[in-house]
Every structure is written in C-alpha cells, then in structure tokens.
Protein backbone atom coordinates (compact mmCIF):
# COMPACT_ATOMS: atom_id res chain seq x y z
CA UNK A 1 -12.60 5.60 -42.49
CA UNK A 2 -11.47 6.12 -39.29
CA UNK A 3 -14.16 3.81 -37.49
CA UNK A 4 -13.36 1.18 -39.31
CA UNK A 5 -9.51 1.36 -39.08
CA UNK A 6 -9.73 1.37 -35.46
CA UNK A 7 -12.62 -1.22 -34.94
CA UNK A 8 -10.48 -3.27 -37.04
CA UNK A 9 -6.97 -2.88 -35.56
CA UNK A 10 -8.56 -2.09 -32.51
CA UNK A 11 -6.33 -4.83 -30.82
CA UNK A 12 -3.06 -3.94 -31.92
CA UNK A 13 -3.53 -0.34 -31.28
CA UNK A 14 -4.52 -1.57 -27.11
CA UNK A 15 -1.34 -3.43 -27.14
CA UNK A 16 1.14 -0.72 -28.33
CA UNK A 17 -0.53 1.85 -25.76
CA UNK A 18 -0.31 -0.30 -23.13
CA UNK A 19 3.29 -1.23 -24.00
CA UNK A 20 4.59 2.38 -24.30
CA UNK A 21 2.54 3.35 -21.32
CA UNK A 22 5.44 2.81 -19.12
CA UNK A 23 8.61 3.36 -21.76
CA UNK A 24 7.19 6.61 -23.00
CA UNK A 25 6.95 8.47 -19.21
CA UNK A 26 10.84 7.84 -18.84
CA UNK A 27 11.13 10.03 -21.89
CA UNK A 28 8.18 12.69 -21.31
CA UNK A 29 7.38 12.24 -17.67
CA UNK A 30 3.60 13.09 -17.21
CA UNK A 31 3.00 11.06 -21.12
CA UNK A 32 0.11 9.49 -19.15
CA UNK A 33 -1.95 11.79 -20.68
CA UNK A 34 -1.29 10.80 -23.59
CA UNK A 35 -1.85 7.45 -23.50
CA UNK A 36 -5.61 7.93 -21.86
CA UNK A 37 -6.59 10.52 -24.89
CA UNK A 38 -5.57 7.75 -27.65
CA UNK A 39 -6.60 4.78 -26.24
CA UNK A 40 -9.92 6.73 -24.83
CA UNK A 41 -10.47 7.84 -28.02
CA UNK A 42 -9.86 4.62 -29.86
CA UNK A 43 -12.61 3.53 -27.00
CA UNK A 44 -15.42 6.08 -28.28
CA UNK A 45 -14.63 4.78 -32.06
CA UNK A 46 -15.19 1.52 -31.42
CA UNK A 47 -17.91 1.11 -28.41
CA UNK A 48 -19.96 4.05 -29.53
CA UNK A 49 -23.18 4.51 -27.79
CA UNK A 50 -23.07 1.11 -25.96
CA UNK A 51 -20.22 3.15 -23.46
CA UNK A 52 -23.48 4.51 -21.99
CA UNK A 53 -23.81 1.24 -19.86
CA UNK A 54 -20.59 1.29 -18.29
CA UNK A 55 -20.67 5.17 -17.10
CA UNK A 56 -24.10 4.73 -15.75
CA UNK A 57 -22.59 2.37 -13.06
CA UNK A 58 -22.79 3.62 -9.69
CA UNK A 59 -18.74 4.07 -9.29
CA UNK A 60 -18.44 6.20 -12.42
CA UNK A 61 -21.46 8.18 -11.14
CA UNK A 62 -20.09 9.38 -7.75
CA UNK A 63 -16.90 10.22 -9.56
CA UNK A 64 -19.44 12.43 -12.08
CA UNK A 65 -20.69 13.78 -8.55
CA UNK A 66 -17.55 14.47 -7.43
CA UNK A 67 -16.95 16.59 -10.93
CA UNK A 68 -20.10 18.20 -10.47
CA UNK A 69 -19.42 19.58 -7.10
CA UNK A 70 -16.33 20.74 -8.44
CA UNK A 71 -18.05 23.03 -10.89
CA UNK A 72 -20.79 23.66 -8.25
CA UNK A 73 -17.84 25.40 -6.02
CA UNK A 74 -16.80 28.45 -8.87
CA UNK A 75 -20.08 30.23 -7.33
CA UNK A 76 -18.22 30.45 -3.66
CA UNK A 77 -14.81 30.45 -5.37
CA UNK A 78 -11.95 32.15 -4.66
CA UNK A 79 -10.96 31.72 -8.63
CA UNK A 80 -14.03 31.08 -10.04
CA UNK A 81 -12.48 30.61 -13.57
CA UNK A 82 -9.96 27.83 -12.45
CA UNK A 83 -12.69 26.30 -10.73
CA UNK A 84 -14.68 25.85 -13.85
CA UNK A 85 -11.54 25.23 -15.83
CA UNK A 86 -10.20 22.52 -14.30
CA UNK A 87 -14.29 20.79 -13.68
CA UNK A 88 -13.72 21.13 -17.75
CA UNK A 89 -10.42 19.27 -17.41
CA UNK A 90 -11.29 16.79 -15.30
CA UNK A 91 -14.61 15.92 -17.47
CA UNK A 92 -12.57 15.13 -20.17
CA UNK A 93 -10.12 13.15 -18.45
CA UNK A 94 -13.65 11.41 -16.84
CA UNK A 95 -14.67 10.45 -20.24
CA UNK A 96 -11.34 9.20 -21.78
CA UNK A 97 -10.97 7.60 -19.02
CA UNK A 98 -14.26 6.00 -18.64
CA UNK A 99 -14.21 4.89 -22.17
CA UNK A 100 -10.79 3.39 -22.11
CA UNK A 101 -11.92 1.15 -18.87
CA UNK A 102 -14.61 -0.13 -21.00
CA UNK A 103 -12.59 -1.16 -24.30
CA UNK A 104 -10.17 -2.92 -21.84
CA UNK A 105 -13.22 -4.72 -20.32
CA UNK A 106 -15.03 -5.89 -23.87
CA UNK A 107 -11.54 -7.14 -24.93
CA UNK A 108 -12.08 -10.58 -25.38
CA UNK A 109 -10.88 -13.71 -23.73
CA UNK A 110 -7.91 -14.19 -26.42
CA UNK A 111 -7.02 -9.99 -26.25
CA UNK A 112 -7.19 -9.77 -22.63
CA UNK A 113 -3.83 -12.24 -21.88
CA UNK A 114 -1.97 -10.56 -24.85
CA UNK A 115 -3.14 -6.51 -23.67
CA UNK A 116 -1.39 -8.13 -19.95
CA UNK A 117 1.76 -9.03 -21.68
CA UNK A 118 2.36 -6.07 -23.58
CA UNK A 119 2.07 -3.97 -20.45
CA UNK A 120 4.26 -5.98 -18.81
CA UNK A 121 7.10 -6.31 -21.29
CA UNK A 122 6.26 -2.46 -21.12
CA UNK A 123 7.00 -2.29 -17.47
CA UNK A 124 9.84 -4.24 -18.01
CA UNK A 125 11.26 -2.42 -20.43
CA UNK A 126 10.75 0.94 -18.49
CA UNK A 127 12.67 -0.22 -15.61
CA UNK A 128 15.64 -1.23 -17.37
CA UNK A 129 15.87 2.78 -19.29
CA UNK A 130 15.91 3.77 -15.49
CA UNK A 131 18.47 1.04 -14.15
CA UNK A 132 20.30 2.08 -17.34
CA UNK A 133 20.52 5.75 -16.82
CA UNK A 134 21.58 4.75 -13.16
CA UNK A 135 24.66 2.55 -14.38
CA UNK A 136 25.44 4.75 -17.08
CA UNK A 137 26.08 7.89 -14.71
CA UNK A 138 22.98 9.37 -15.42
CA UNK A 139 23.06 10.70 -18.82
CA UNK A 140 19.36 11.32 -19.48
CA UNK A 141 18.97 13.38 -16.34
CA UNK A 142 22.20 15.17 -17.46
CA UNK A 143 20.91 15.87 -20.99
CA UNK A 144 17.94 16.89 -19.88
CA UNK A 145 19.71 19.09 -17.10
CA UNK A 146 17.12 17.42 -13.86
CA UNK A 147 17.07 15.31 -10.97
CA UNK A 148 15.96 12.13 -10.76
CA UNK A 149 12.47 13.24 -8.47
CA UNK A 150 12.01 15.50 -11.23
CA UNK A 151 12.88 12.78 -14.47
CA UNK A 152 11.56 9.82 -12.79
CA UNK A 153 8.88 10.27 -9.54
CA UNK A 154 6.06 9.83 -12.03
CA UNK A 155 7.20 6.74 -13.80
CA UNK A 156 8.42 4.85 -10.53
CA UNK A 157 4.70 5.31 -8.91
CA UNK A 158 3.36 4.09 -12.14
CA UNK A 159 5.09 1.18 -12.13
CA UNK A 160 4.91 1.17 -8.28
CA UNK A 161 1.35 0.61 -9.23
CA UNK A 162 1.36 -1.31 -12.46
CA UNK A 163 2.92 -3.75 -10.44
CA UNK A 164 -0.24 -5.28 -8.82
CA UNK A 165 -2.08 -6.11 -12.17
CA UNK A 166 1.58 -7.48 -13.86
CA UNK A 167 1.94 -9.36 -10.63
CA UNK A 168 -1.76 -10.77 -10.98
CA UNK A 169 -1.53 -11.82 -14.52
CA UNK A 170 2.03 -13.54 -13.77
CA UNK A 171 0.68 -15.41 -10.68
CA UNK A 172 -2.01 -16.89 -13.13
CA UNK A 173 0.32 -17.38 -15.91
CA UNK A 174 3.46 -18.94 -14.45
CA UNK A 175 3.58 -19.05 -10.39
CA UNK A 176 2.93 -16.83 -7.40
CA UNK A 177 6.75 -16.91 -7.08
CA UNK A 178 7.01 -14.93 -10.27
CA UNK A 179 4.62 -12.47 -9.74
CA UNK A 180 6.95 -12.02 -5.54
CA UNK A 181 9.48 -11.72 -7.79
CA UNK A 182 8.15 -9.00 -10.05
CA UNK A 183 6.94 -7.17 -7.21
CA UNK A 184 10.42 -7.24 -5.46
CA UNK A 185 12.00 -5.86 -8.87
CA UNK A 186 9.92 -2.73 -8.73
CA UNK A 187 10.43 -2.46 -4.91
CA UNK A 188 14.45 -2.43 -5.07
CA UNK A 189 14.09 -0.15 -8.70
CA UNK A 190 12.35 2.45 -6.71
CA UNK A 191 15.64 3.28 -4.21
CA UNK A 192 17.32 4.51 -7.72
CA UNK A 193 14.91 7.13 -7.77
CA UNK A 194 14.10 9.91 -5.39
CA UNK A 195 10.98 9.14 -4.23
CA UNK A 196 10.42 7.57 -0.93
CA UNK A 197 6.84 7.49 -1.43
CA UNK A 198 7.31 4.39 -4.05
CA UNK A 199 9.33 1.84 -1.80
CA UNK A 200 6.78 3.00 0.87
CA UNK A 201 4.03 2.10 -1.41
CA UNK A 202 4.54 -1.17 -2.42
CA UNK A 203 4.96 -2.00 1.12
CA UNK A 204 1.82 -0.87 2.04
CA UNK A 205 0.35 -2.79 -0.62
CA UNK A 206 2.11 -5.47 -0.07
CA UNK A 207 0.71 -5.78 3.73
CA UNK A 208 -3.04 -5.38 3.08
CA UNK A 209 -2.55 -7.88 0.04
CA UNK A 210 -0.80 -10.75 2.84
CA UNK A 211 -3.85 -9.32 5.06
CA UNK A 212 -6.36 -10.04 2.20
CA UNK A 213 -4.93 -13.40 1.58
CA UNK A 214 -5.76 -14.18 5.31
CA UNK A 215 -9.78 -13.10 4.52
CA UNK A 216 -10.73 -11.10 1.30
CA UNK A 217 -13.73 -10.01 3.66
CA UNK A 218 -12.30 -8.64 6.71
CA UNK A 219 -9.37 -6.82 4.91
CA UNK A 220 -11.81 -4.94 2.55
CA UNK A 221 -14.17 -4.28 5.15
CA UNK A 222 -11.84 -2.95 7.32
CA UNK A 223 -10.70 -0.88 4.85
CA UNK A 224 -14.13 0.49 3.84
CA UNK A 225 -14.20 1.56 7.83
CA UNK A 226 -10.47 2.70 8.09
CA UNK A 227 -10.54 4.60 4.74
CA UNK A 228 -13.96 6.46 5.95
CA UNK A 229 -12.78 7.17 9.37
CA UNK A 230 -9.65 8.86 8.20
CA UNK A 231 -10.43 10.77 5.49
CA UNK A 232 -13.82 12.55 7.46
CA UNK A 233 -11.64 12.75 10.47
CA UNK A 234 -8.17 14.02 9.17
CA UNK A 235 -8.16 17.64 9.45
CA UNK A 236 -9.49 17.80 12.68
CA UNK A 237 -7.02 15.15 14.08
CA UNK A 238 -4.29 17.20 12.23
CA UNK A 239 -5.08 20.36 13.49
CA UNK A 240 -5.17 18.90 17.39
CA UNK A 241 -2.48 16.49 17.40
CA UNK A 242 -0.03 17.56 14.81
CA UNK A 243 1.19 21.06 16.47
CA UNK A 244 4.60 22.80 15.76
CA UNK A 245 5.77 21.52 19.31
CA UNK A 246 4.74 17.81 17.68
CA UNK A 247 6.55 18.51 14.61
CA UNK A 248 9.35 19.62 16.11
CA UNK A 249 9.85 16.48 18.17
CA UNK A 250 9.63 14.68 15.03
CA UNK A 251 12.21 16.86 13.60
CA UNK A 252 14.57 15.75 16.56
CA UNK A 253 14.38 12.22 15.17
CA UNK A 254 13.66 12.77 11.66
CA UNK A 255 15.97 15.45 9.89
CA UNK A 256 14.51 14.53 6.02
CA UNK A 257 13.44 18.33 5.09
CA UNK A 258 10.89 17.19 2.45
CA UNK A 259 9.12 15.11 5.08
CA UNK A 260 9.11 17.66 7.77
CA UNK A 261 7.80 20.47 5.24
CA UNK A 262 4.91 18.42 4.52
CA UNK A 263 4.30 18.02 8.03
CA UNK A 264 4.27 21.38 8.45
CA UNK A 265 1.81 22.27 5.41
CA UNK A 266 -0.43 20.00 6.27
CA UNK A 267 -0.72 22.01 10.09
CA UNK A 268 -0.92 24.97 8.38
CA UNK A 269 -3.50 23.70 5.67
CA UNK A 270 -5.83 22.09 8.82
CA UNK A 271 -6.48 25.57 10.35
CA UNK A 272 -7.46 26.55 7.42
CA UNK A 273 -10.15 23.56 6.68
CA UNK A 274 -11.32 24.28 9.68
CA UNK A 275 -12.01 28.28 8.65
CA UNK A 276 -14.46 27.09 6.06
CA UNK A 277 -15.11 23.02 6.32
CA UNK A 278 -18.34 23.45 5.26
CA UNK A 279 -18.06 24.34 1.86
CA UNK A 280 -14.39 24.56 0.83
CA UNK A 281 -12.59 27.46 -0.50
CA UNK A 282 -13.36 26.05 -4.49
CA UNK A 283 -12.07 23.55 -6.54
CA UNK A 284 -8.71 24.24 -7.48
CA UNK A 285 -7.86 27.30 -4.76
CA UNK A 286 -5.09 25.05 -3.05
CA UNK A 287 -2.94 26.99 -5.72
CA UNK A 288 -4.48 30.44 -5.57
CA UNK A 289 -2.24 32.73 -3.72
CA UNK A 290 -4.68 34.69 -1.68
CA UNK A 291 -5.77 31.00 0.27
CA UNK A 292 -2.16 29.77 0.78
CA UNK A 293 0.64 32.42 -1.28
CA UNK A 294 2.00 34.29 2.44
CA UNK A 295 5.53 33.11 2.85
CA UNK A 296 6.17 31.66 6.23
CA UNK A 297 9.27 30.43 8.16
CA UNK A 298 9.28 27.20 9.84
CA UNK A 299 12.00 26.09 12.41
CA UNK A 300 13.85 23.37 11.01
CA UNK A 301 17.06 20.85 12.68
CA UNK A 302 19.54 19.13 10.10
CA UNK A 303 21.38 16.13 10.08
CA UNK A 304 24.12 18.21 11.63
CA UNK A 305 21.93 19.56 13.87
CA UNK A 306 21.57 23.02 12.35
CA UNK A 307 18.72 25.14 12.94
CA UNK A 308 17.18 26.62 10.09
CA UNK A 309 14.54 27.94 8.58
CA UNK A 310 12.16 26.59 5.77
CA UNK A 311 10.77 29.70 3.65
CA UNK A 312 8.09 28.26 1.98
CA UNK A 313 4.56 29.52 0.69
CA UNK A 314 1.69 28.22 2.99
CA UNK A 315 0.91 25.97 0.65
CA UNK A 316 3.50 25.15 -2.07
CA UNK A 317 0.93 24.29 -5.02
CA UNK A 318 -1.03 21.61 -3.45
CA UNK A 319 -1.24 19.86 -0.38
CA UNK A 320 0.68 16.85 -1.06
CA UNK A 321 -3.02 14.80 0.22
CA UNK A 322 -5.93 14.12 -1.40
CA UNK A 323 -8.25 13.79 1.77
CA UNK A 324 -6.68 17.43 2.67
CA UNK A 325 -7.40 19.09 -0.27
CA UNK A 326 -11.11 17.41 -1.00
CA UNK A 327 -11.57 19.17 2.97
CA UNK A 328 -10.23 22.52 1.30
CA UNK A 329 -11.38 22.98 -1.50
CA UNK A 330 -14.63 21.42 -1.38
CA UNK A 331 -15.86 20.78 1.80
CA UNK A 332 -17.25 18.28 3.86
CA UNK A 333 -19.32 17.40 0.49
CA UNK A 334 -16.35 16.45 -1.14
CA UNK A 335 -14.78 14.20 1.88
CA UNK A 336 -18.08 12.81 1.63
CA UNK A 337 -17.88 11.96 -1.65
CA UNK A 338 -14.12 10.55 -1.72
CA UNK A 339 -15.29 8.59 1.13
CA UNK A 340 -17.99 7.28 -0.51
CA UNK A 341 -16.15 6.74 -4.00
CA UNK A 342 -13.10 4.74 -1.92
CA UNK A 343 -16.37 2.37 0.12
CA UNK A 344 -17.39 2.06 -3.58
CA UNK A 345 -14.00 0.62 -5.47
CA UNK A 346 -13.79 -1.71 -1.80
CA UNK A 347 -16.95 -3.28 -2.37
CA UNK A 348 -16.76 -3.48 -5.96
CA UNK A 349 -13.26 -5.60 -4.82
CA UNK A 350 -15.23 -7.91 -2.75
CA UNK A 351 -16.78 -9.76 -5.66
CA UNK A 352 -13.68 -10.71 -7.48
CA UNK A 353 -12.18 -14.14 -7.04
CA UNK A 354 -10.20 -14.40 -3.76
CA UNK A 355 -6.74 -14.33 -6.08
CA UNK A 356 -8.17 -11.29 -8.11
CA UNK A 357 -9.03 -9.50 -4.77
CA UNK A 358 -5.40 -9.64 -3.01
CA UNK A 359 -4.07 -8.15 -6.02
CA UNK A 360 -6.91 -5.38 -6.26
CA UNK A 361 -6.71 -4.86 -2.54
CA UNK A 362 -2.36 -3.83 -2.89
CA UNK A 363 -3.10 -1.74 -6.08
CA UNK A 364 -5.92 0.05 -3.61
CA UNK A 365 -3.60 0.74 -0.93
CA UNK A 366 0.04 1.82 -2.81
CA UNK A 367 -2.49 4.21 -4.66
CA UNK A 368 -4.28 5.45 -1.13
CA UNK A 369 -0.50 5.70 -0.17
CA UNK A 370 0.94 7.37 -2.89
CA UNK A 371 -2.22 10.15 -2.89
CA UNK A 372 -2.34 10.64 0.86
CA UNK A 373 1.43 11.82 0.95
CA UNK A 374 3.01 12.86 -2.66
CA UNK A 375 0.60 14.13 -5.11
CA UNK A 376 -1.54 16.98 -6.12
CA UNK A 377 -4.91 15.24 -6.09
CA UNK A 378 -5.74 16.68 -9.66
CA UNK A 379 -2.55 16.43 -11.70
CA UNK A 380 -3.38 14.93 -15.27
CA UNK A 381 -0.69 12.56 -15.46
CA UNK A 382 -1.97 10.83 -12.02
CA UNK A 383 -5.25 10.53 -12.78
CA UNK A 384 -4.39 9.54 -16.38
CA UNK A 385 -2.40 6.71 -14.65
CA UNK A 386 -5.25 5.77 -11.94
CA UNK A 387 -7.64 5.11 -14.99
CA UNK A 388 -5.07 3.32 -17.09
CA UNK A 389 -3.76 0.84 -14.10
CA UNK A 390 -7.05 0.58 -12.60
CA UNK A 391 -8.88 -0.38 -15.85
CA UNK A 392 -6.53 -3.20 -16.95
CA UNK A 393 -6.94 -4.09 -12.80
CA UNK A 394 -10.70 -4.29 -13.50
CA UNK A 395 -10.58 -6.44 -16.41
CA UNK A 396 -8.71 -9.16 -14.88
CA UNK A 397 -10.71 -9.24 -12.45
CA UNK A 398 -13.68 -9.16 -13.98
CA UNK A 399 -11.94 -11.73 -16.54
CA UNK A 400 -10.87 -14.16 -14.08
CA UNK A 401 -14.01 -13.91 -11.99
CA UNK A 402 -16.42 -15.38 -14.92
CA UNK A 403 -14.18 -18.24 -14.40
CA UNK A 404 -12.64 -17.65 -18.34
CA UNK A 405 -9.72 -19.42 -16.91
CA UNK A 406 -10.15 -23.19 -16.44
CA UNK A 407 -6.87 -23.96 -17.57
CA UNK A 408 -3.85 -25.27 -15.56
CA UNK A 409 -1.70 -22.40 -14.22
CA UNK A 410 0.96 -22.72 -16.54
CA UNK A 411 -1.18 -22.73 -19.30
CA UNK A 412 -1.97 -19.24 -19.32
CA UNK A 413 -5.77 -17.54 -19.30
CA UNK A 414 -6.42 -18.31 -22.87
C-alpha cells in the first residue's frame, strides 16, 4: 500500500519536500536531514531496483570509495568504534542521498519546472521568517534563548547555495536580470545573520560563474587544476607559511577572534598531518580528545588593542576544512580521493549547456567556500543539504542539456 501511494503521489510529495526544505531549517536548524530520509525514501519506493544505474556511475563510486576508506581507517584508529559508526552514518546518508538525486532526475519534463518552483517559493519564504525575526527584534532567537550563528548559520548557507539552481531556473523562466536579482536578495539576507562565510560565498560563486561565462572550458579546467593543487598541497603550505609570527601579523590587521582562532587551529592541526600524513589518525578522530583535547593558549590583539589569550582545545570539534580533516583523518588516500571526487563533479559540469554550466560552476565554488572555512566536513545536516541542492542542480542541467527547452524564455521549460 505504501508503493503505490507514493508512486502515485510521488509528485506532490517532491514538491512539499522541496518547499519546506528551506522553511523547516529556520524552525529546526539541521532539518536537512530530514528532508533527505523522506524524499530518499520516497526515491527507493518508487525507482526500486532501477536506482542501481545511477549509483554505479563513476561520481557516486569514488564517494562509495571515499566511505570505504573511512571504515578501512577503524583498524589504525584512534576510536575505532566512531570510525565505524560514523562509515555507518555516512552510508546511509550515501544511499538517501543517492536515491533522492535519482527521483529528481526521472522527474519528468512537466515535474521538473514545478519541483524548481516549489523550492523557490520555499527559499523565498525562508528568507522572509529570517528578515522577519530581524524586524521583529528577534523573537525566535529570544524564545528559543540563541544567537543568530547558532538559529540561522545553517539555513543562510543553504540558501547561500540554493541560490545557484533558483537563479538557473529563473534565468530560463523569466530573465537573467531576475535570477541577479535573486542572487543579490540572498547576498544582502546573509549580513542579518552571523555568518561571514555566506556573503563570502556567494561572492566566490559569483566570480567563477562571470569567469565561466567568459569560457565554460577554461574556468572548469582551471578549477580541476586549482582544486587538486590545493587540497594535496594545503597542509604542507600551512604548516610552512602560516606560523604564529604570520598569524600574529594578521592579527595586527584583523582583530575578528573567530577568524584568527581558525587560523590558529588550522597551524596547530598541520603539524599534526604532518605526524601521520600517510594514513590519517581515523575517520572521525578530529573530535577524539587524545588527537586534539590539550587546552592551549594563543596570543590574541582586540579591537582595542588588548592582548589576550584564546583558551581553546587544539582542535575545537573539527577543523573548520574539509581538505584539513580528509589529510587528518585519512591520509593522503583520502586527499586523493576528495581530489579526485571534486576533478569528477568539474568534468561532469563541462557537458552541461554553457547557461547550465555558469550556474553549476557558482554552486561548486560557494560550496568549496563554505567547506574549506566553516564546517565540520561530516555534519548530517551539510551533507544532507549538498545532496539535496546538488541533485535538483543536476537535474536542470541534465534537463536543459537534452535541449527539453525549445521554448521562448518567457515561456518557461515546459
């Protein structure tokens, strides 16, 4: 009974979890999760075995890799069990995932438009809850006794990065000066919220996308070479060039503590990649105490000009960079492997239309952005929200690059 209630509302039930997507992480903040388990279970009901296809395709098989080497790492471990837990944890979130790609991607030329507007009235809605709150004098933060990093961070780079799909299926559906527009909503939104990473972002993205609209080709393929370069390279270059003398000079002309902490984390977390680059220190050990739980004191200047110290763990939960912690947890095998999975989504890029591939190209880089400087590499609402944002990305651009749309611009896909 189930089957055939969701194979036959199977349309409406991808429109209302696309639409809440957004709304709901106001409200619960890491709901991401949430969304992925319905809508990839509602993807298992209805594709059944022909899902095997889609996760035999060399992208989803490196990321498989990647989970593999994961639960390969609990035998050198320093927490075997977390090791093994999380590889279980991020299986699952693999296979919702996964299957929730591929029901966006066998929606069908009529669905697709519709799935588009209902995230984007979703988005829309989302961002007026948060410009609401603001106006109001905050009362859901209040209420719910927080800050606005703590409310709201998640749901601003969401819709930092739902942007770049939205924007793509407005530029095809009214103008390109509606889908600036869009864009430049989300942009000025994110200064409500404390989160500099979001503003920082979408202007990152925004960049590679004008780059992109120069030459599809060069900007991808520099950033298959870039990308590479950086993340094989980073703790080494860390560990040389950013010093405590460095970060201090910084500190002279940059007094934001957050920023400087990082700074100083991700010193402390290069010395300690370079301990054990070859094999990592296990999959999930960035929070284990015994690799980064000492309490240390870092010399810190204030706007005022204070000196201070920051007493901090080594490494406060994770290091705030995904290209750091695939060094330290797994080894040059995993930087191999999250080079190799970023070379992977570039290429795939390349063969989308030129329109489709300046779009893909900005959600690629405010993600890169937001991972390389904010996030725990692992959290479930992030990857939740990679799949979700990345899947509807992938289905207009797989949508659009059949050539479905033959229509005049204003006339919608459909």
């Amino acid at each position: 009974m189930i089957l055939r209630v969701c194979q036959k509302h199977q349309e409406s039930l991808l429109q209302i979890l696309v639409f809440i997507f957004c709304p709901l992480s106001f409200f619960f903040s890491r709901s991401a999760t949430w969304v992925l388990a319905a809508g990839g279970l509602l993807g298992f009901f209805v594709l059944g075995r022909s899902l095997i296809r889609f996760f035999t395709q060399p992208f989803m098989l490196i990321i498989l890799a990647f989970i593999a080497l994961g639960a390969i790492s609990s035998l050198w471990s320093l927490d075997p069990l977390g090791s093994l837990f999380l590889t279980l944890r991020l299986l699952g979130n693999y296979l919702l995932g996964g299957s929730l790609c591929a029901l966006f991607l066998n929606s069908s030329q009529d669905h697709l438009p519709k799935i588009l507007l209902s995230f984007v009235l979703g988005m829309v809605l989302a961002s007026l809850l948060i410009l609401g709150d603001y106006l109001l004098g905050n009362p859901w933060q209040i209420f719910c006794n927080t800050t606005s990093a703590k409310a709201f961070v998640p749901l601003v780079l969401i819709l930092t990065m739902g942007a770049w799909p939205g924007a793509f299926w407005l530029s095809r559906n009214y103008h390109y000066g509606v889908s600036f527009l869009f864009i430049l909503g989300i942009f000025c939104l994110s200064f409500l919220v404390d989160c500099d990473t979001a503003p920082v972002s979408l202007l990152v993205g925004f960049l590679v996308a004008a780059c992109a609209f120069v030459s599809v080709p060069v900007a991808a393929k520099m950033g298959q070479v870039l990308s590479a370069v950086l993340i094989l390279s980073l703790p080494f270059l860390m560990g040389a060039y950013l010093t405590p003398d460095r970060i201090h000079q910084i500190n002279e002309k940059i007094h934001a503590f957050s920023h400087i902490h990082r700074l100083y984390v991700w010193h402390d977390i290069s010395q300690k990649i370079e301990n054990k680059w070859v094999l990592g220190y296990g999959l999930d050990t960035s929070r284990h105490n015994s690799l980064g739980g000492e309490i240390t004191d870092w010399p810190f200047t204030n706007r005022n000009g204070d000196k201070i110290l920051i007493h901090s763990k080594a490494i406060p939960m994770h290091p705030h960079n995904a290209p750091l912690q695939w060094w330290l947890e797994l080894g040059v095998m995993g930087a191999l492997l999250g080079a190799f999975m970023n070379h992977q989504c570039l290429r795939s890029i390349r063969r989308f239309s030129k329109e489709g591939a300046v779009f893909a190209l900005g959600l690629f880089a405010s993600s890169s952005c937001i991972a390389w400087v904010n996030l725990g590499f692992w959290q479930n609402w992030w990857l939740s929200s990679l799949w979700i944002v990345g899947g509807l990305m992938l289905a207009l651009g797989v949508f659009f690059q059949r050539g479905v749309d033959k229509s005049p611009r204003r006339q919608g896909p459909a």
